[in-house]
C-alpha atoms as a PDB file:
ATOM      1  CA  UNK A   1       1.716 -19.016   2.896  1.00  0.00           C
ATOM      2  CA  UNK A   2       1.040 -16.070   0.138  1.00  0.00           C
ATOM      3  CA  UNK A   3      -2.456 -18.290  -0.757  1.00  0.00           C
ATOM      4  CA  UNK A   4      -3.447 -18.418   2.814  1.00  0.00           C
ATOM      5  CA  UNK A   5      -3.045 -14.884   3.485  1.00  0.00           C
ATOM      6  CA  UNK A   6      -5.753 -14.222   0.529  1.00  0.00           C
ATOM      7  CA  UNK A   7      -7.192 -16.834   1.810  1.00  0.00           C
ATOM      8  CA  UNK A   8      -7.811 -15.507   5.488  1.00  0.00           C
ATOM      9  CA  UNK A   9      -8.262 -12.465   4.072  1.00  0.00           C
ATOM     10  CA  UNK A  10     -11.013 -12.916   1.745  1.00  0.00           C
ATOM     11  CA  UNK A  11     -12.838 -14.851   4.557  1.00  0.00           C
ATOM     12  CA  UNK A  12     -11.969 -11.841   6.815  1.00  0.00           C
ATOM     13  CA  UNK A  13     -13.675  -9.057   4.688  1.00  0.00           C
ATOM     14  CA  UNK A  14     -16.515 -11.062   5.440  1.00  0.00           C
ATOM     15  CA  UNK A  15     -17.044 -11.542   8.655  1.00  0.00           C
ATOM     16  CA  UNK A  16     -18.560  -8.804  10.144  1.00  0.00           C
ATOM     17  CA  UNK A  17     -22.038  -7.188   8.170  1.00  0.00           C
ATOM     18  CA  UNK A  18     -22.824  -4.608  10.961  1.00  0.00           C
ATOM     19  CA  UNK A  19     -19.152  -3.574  10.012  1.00  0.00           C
ATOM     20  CA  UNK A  20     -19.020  -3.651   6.138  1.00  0.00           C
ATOM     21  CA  UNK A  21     -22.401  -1.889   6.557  1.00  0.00           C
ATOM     22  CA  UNK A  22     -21.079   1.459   8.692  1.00  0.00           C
ATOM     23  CA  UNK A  23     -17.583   1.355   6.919  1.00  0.00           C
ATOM     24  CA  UNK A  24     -19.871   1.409   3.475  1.00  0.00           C
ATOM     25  CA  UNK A  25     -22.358   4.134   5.055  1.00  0.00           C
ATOM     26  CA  UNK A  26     -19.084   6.156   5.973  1.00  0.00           C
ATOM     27  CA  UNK A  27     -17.484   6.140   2.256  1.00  0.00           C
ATOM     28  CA  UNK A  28     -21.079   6.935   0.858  1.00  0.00           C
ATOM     29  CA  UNK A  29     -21.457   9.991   3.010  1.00  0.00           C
ATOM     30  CA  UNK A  30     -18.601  11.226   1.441  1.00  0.00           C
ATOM     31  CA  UNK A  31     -20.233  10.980  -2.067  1.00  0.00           C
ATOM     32  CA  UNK A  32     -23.429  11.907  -0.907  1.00  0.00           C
ATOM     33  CA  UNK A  33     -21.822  15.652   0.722  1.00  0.00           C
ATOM     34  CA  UNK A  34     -20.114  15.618  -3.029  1.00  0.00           C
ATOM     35  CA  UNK A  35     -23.607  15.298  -4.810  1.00  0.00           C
ATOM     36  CA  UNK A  36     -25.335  17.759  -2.718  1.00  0.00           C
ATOM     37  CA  UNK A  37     -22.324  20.177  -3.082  1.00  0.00           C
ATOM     38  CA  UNK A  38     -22.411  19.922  -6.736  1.00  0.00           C
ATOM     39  CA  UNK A  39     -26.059  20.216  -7.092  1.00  0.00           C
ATOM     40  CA  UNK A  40     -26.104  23.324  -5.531  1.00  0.00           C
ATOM     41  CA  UNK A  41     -23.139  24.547  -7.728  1.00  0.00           C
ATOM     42  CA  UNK A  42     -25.274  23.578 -11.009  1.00  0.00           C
ATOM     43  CA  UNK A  43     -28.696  24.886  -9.754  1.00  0.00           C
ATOM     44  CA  UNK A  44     -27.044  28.458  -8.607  1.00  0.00           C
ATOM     45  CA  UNK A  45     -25.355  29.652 -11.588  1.00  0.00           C
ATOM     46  CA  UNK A  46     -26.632  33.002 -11.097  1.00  0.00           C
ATOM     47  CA  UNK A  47     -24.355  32.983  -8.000  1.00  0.00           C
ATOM     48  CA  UNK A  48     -21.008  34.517  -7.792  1.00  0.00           C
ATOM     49  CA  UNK A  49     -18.439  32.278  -9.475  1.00  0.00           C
ATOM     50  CA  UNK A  50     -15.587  32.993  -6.866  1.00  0.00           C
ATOM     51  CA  UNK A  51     -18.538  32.399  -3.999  1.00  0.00           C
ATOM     52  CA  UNK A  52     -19.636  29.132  -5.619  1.00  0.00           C
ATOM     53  CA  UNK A  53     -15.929  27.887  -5.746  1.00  0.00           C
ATOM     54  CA  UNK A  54     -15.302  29.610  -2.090  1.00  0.00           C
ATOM     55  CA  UNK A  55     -18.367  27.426  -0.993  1.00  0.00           C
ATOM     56  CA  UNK A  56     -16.342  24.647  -1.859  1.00  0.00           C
ATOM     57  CA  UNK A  57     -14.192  24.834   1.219  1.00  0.00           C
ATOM     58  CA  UNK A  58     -17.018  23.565   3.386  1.00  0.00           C
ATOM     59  CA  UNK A  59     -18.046  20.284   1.841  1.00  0.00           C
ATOM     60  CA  UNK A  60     -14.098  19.567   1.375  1.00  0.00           C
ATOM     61  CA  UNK A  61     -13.665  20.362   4.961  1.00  0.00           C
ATOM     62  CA  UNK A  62     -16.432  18.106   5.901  1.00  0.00           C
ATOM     63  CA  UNK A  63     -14.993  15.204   3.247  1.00  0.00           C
ATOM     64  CA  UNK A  64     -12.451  14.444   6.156  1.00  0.00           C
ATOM     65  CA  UNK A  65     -14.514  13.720   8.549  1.00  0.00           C
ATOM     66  CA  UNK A  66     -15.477  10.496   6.931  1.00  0.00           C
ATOM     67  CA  UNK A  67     -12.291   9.960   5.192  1.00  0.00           C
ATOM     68  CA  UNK A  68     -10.396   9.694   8.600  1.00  0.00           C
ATOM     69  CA  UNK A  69     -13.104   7.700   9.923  1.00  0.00           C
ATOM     70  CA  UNK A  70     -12.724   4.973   7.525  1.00  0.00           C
ATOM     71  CA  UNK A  71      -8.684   5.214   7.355  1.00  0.00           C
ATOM     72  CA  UNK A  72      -9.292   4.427  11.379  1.00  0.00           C
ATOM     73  CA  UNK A  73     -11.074   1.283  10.954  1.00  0.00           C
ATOM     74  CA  UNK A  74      -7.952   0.505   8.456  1.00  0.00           C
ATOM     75  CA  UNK A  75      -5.814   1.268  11.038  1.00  0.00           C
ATOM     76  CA  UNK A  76      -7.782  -0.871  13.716  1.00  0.00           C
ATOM     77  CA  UNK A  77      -7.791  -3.672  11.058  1.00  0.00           C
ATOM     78  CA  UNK A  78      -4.331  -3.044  10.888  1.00  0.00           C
ATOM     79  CA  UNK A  79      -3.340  -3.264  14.393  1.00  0.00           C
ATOM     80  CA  UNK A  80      -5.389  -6.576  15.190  1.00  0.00           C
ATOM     81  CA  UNK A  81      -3.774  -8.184  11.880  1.00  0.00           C
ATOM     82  CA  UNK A  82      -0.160  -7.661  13.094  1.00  0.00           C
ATOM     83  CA  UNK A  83      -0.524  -9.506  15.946  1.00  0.00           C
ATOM     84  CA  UNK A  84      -3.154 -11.519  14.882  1.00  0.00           C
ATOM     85  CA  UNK A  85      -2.065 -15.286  13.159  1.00  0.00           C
ATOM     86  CA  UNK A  86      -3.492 -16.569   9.388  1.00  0.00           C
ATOM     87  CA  UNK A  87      -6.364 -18.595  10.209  1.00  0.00           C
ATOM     88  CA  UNK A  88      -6.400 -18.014  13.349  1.00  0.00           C
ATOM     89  CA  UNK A  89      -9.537 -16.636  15.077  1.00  0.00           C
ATOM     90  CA  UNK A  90      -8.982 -12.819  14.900  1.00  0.00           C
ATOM     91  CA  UNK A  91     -11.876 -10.644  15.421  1.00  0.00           C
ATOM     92  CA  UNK A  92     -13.130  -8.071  12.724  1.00  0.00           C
ATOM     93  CA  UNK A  93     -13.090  -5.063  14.868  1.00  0.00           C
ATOM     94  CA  UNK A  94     -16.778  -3.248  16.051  1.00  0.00           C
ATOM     95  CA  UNK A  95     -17.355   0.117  14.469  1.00  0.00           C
ATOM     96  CA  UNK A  96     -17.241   2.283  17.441  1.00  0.00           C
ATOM     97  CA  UNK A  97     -14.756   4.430  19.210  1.00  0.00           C
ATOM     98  CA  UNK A  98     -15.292   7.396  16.693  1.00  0.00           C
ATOM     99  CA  UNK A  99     -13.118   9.774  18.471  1.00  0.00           C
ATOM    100  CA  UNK A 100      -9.900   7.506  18.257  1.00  0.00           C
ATOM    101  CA  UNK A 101     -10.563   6.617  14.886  1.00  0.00           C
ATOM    102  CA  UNK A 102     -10.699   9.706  13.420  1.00  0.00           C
ATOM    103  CA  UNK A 103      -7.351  10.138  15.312  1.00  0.00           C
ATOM    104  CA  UNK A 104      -6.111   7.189  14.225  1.00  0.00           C
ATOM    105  CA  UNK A 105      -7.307   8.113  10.812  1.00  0.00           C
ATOM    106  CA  UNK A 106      -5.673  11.368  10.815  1.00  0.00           C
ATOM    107  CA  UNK A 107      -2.492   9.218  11.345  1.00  0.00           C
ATOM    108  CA  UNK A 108      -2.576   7.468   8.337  1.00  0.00           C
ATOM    109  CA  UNK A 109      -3.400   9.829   6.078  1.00  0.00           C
ATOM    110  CA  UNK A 110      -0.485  12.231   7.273  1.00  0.00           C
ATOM    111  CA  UNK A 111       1.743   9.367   6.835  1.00  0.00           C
ATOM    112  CA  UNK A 112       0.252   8.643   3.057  1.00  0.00           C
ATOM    113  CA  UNK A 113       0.415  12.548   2.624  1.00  0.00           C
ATOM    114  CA  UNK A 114       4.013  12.887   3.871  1.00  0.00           C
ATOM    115  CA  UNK A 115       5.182   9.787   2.050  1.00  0.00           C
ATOM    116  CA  UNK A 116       4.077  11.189  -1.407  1.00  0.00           C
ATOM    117  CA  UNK A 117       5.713  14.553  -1.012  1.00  0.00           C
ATOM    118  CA  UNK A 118       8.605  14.344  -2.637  1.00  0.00           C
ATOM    119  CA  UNK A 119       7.284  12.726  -5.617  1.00  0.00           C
ATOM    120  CA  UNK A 120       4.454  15.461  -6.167  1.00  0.00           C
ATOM    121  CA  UNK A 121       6.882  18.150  -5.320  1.00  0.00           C
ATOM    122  CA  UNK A 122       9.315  16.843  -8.086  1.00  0.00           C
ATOM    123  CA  UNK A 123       6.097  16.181 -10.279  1.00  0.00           C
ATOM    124  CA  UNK A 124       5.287  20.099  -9.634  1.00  0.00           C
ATOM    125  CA  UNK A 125       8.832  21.560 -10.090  1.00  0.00           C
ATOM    126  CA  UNK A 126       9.860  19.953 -13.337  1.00  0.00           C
ATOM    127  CA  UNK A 127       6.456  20.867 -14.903  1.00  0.00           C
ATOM    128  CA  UNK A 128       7.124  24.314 -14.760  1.00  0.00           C
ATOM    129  CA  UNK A 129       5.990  26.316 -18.051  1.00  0.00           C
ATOM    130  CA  UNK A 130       9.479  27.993 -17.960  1.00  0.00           C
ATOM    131  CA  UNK A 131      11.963  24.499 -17.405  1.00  0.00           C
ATOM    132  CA  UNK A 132       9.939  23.085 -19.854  1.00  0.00           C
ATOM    133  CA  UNK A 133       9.791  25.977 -22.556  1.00  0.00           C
ATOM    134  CA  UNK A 134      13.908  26.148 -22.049  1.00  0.00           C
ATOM    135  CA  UNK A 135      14.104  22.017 -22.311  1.00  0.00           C
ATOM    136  CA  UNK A 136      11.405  21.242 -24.735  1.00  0.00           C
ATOM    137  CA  UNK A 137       9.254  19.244 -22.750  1.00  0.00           C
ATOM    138  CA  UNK A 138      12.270  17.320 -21.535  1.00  0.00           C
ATOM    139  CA  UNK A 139      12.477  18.299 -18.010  1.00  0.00           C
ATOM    140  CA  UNK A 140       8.762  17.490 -17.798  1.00  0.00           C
ATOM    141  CA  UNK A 141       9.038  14.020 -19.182  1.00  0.00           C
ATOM    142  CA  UNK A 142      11.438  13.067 -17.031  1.00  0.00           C
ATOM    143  CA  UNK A 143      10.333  15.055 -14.070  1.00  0.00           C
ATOM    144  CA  UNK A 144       7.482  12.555 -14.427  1.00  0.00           C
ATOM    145  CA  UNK A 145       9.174   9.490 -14.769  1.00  0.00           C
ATOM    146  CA  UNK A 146      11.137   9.769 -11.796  1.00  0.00           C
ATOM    147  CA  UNK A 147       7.878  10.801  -9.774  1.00  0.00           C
ATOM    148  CA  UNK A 148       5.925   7.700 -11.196  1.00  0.00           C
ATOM    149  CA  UNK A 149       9.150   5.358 -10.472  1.00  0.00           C
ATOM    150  CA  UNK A 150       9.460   7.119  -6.792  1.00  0.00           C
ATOM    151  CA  UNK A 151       5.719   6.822  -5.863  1.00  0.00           C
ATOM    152  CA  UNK A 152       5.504   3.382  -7.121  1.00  0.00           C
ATOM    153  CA  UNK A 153       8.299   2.643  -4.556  1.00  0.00           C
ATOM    154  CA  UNK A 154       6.760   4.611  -1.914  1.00  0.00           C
ATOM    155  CA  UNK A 155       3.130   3.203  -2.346  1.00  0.00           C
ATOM    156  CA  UNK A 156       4.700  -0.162  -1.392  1.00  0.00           C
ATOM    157  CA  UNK A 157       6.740   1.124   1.197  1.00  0.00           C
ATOM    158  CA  UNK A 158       3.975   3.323   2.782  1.00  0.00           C
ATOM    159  CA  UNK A 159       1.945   0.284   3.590  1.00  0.00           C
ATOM    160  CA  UNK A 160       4.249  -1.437   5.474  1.00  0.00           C
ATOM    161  CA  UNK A 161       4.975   1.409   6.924  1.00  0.00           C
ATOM    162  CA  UNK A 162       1.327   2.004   8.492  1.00  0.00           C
ATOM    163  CA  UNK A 163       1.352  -1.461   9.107  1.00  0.00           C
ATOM    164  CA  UNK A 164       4.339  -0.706  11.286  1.00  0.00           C
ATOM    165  CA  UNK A 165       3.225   2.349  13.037  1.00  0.00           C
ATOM    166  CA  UNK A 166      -0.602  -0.050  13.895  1.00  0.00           C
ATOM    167  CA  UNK A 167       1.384  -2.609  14.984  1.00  0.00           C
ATOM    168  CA  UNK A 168       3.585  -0.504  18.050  1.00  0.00           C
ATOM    169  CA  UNK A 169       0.753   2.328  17.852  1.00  0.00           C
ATOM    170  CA  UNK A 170       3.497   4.994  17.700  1.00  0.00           C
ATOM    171  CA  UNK A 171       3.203   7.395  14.451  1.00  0.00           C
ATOM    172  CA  UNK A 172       7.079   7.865  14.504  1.00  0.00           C
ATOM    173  CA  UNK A 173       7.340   3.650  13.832  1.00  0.00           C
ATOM    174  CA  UNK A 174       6.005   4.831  10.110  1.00  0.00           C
ATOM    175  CA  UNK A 175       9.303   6.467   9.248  1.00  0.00           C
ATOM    176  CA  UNK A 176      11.718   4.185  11.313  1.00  0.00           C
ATOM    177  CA  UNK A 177      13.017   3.416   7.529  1.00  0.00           C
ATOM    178  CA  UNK A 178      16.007   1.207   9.204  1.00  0.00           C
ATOM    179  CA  UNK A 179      13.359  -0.843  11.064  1.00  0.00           C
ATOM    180  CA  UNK A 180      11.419  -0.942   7.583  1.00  0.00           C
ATOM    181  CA  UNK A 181      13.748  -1.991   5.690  1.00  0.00           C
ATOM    182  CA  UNK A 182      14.882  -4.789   7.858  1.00  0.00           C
ATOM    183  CA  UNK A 183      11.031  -5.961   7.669  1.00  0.00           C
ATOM    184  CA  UNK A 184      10.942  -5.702   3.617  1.00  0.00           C
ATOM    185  CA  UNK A 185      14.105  -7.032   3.510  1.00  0.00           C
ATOM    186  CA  UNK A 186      12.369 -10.573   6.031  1.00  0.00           C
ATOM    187  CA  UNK A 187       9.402 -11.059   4.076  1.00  0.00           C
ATOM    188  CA  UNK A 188      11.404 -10.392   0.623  1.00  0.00           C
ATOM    189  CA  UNK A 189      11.563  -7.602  -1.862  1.00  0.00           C
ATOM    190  CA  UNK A 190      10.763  -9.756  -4.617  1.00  0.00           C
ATOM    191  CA  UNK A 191       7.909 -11.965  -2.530  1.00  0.00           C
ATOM    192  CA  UNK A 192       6.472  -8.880  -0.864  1.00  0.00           C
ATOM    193  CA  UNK A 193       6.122  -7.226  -4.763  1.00  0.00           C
ATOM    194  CA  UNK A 194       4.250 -10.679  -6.126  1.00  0.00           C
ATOM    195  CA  UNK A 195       1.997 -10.779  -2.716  1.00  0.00           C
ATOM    196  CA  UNK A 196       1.188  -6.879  -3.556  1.00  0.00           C
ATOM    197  CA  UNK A 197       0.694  -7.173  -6.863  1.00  0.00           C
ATOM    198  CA  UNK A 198      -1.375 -10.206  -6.478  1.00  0.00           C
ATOM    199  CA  UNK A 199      -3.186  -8.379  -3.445  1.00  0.00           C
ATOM    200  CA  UNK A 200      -4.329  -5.754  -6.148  1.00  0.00           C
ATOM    201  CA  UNK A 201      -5.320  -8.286  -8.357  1.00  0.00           C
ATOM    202  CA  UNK A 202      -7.732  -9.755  -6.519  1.00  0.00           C
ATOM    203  CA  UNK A 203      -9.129  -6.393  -5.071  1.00  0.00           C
ATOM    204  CA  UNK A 204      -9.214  -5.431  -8.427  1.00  0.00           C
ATOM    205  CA  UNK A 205     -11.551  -8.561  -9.217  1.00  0.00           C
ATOM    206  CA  UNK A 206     -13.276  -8.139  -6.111  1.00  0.00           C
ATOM    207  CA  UNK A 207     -14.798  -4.563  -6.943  1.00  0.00           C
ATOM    208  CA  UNK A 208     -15.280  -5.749 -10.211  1.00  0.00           C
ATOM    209  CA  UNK A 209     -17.639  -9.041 -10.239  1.00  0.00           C
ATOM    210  CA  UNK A 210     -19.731  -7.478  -7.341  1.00  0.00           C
ATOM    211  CA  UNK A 211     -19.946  -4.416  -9.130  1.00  0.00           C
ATOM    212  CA  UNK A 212     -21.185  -6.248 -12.110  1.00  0.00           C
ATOM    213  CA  UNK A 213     -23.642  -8.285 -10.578  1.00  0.00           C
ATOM    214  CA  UNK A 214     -25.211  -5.115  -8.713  1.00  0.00           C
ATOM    215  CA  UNK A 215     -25.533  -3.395 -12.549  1.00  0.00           C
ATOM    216  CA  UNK A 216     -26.955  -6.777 -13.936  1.00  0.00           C
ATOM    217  CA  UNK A 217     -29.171  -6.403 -11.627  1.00  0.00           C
ATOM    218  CA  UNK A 218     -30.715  -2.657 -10.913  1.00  0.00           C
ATOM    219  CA  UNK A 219     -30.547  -3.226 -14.768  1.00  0.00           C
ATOM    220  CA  UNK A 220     -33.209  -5.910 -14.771  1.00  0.00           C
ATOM    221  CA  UNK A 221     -35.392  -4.325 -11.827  1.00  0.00           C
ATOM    222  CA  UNK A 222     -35.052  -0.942 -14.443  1.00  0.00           C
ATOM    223  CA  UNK A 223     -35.988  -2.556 -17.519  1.00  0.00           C
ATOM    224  CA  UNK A 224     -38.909  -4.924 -15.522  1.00  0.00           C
ATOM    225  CA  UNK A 225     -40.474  -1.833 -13.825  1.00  0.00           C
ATOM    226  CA  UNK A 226     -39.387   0.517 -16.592  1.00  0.00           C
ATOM    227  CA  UNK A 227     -43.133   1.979 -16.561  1.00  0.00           C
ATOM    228  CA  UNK A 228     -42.461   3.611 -13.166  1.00  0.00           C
ATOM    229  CA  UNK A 229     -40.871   6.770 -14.721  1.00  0.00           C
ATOM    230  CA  UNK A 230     -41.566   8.862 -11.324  1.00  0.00           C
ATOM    231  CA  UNK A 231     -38.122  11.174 -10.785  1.00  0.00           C
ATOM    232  CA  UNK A 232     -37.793  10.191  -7.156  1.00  0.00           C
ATOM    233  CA  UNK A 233     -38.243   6.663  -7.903  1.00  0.00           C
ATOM    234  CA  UNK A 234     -35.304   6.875 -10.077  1.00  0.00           C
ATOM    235  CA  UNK A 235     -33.106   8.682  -7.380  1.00  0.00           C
ATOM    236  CA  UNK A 236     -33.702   5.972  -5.034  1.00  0.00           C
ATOM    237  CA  UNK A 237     -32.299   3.784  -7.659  1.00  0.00           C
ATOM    238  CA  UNK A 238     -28.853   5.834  -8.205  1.00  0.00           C
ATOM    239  CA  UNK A 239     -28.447   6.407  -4.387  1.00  0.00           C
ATOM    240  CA  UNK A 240     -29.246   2.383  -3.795  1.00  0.00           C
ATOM    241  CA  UNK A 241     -26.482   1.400  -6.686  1.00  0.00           C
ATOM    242  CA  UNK A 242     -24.009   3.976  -4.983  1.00  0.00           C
ATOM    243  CA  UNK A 243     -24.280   2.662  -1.430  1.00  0.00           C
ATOM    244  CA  UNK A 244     -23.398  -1.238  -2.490  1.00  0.00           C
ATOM    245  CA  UNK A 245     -20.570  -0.108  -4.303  1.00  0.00           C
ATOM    246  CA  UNK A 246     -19.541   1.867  -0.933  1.00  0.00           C
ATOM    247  CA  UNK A 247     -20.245  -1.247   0.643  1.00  0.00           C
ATOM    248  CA  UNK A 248     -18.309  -3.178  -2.321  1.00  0.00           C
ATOM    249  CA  UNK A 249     -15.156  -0.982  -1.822  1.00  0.00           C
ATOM    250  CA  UNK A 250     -15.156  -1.354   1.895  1.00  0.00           C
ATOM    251  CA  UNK A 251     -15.536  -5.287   1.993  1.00  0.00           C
ATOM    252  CA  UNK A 252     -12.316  -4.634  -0.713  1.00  0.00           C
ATOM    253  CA  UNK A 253     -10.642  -2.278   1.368  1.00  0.00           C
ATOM    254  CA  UNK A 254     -10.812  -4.728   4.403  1.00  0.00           C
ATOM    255  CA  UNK A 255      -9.595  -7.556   2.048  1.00  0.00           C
ATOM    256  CA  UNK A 256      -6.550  -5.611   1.170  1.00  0.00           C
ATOM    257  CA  UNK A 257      -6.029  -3.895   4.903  1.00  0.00           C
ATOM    258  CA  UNK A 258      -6.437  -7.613   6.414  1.00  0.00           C
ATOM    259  CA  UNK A 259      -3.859  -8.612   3.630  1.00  0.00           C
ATOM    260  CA  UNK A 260      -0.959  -6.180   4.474  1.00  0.00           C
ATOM    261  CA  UNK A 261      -1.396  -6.773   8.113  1.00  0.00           C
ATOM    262  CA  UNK A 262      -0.756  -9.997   7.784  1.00  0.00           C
ATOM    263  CA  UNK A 263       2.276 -10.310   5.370  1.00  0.00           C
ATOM    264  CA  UNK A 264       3.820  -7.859   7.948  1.00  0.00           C
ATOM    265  CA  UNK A 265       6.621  -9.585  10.110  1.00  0.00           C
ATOM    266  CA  UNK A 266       7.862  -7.434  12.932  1.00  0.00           C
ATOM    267  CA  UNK A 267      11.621  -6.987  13.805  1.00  0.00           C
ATOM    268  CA  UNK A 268      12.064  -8.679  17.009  1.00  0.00           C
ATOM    269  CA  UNK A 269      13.869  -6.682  19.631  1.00  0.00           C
END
């Protein structure tokens, strides 16, 4: 069953190009507002250092408009995987709806954000220059094992958890921990940790060979045309490379959304 869910799921992420492409052109905006941010900061050094940093508050303001945009297509993803069968004849959902999915996105990221709390508040507290002056580092060290143990446990729990709030469409169903539990606890800790961990893996090796086929290649069309040393022909270059590996992470992303959704078994009522 595991090998059919990657299965469906790799076949999945590829489904739908008009998709990939807008979910890609939505995680490139967010490095492209990053670039032009950052360019400004170099070029105006003459500026105000608390202005330039103050500056800062629009382009990280304007990061989440993306960001909750592609969390929503998760989310849609999410909610048509639930209910959807492995195999079956599920739909890769349209990029459209905006409004709802940057609602919908705003979901899931308070639920990531909530989630991982406690482990950066404990991160935070037992870091403190004083604790750790008294302790001799102690407090710190294991201030951040406990955090890494915690948010390892939460990261796993978290996704079932927005898998459960997609599935019902109510943002309270991601911290029904009863109800979670029982769901872990019918797939299998152990067998929900290997599917995970495999999940990863392949992500992983996803990113990775169609990242490294992209290089190989912008590295040949550099080297074969390597007498066009024009600037903006260069840029086009680096903003080309950039958008496929936008495009990369999003086919990933759906891979590992479309995965999740369907290893999720809801409780029956």
């Amino acid at each position: 069953m595991i090998l059919d869910i990657y299965n469906d799921s790799i076949k999945y992420s590829i489904k739908n190009s008009k998709s990939i492409f807008y979910l890609g052109l939505t995680l490139f905006s967010t490095f492209i507002i990053w670039m032009v941010y950052l360019l400004m900061f170099i070029n105006y050094q003459d500026v105000n250092l608390n202005i330039r940093l103050g500056s800062s508050i629009i382009p990280f303001i304007l990061l989440f408009i993306p960001l909750f945009l592609f969390l929503g297509y998760e989310y849609k993803i999410l909610k048509i995987s639930t209910h959807g069968m492995i195999n079956g004849t599920d739909k890769v959902p349209e990029f459209n709806n905006l409004k709802e999915m940057l609602i919908n996105g705003a979901k899931i990221f308070c639920v990531k954000f909530i989630y991982f709390i406690i482990p950066t508040a404990i991160l935070a507290i037992t870091n403190i220059n004083y604790l750790n002056h008294i302790s001799g580092g102690v407090i710190g060290t294991i201030g951040a094992i406990i955090a890494l143990i915690l948010g390892i446990i939460l990261y796993f729990i978290s996704s079932l958890s927005t898998a459960n709030m997609a599935n019902y469409d109510n943002f309270k169903k991601a911290f029904d921990m009863k109800e979670i539990k029982e769901i872990i606890q019918n797939i299998g800790i152990i067998r929900y940790i290997l599917f995970y961990i495999g999940l990863l893996i392949i992500e992983f090796l996803i990113v990775f060979i169609l990242s490294t086929i992209v290089m190989i290649a912008m590295m040949l069309i550099g080297t074969t045309i390597s007498s066009i040393a024009a600037q903006p022909f260069w840029w086009a270059v680096f903003i080309i490379t950039n958008f496929i590996f936008c495009v990369i992470i999003a086919i990933a992303e759906i891979f590992r959304t479309r995965g999740i959704g369907l290893i999720y078994e809801p409780i029956e009522e």
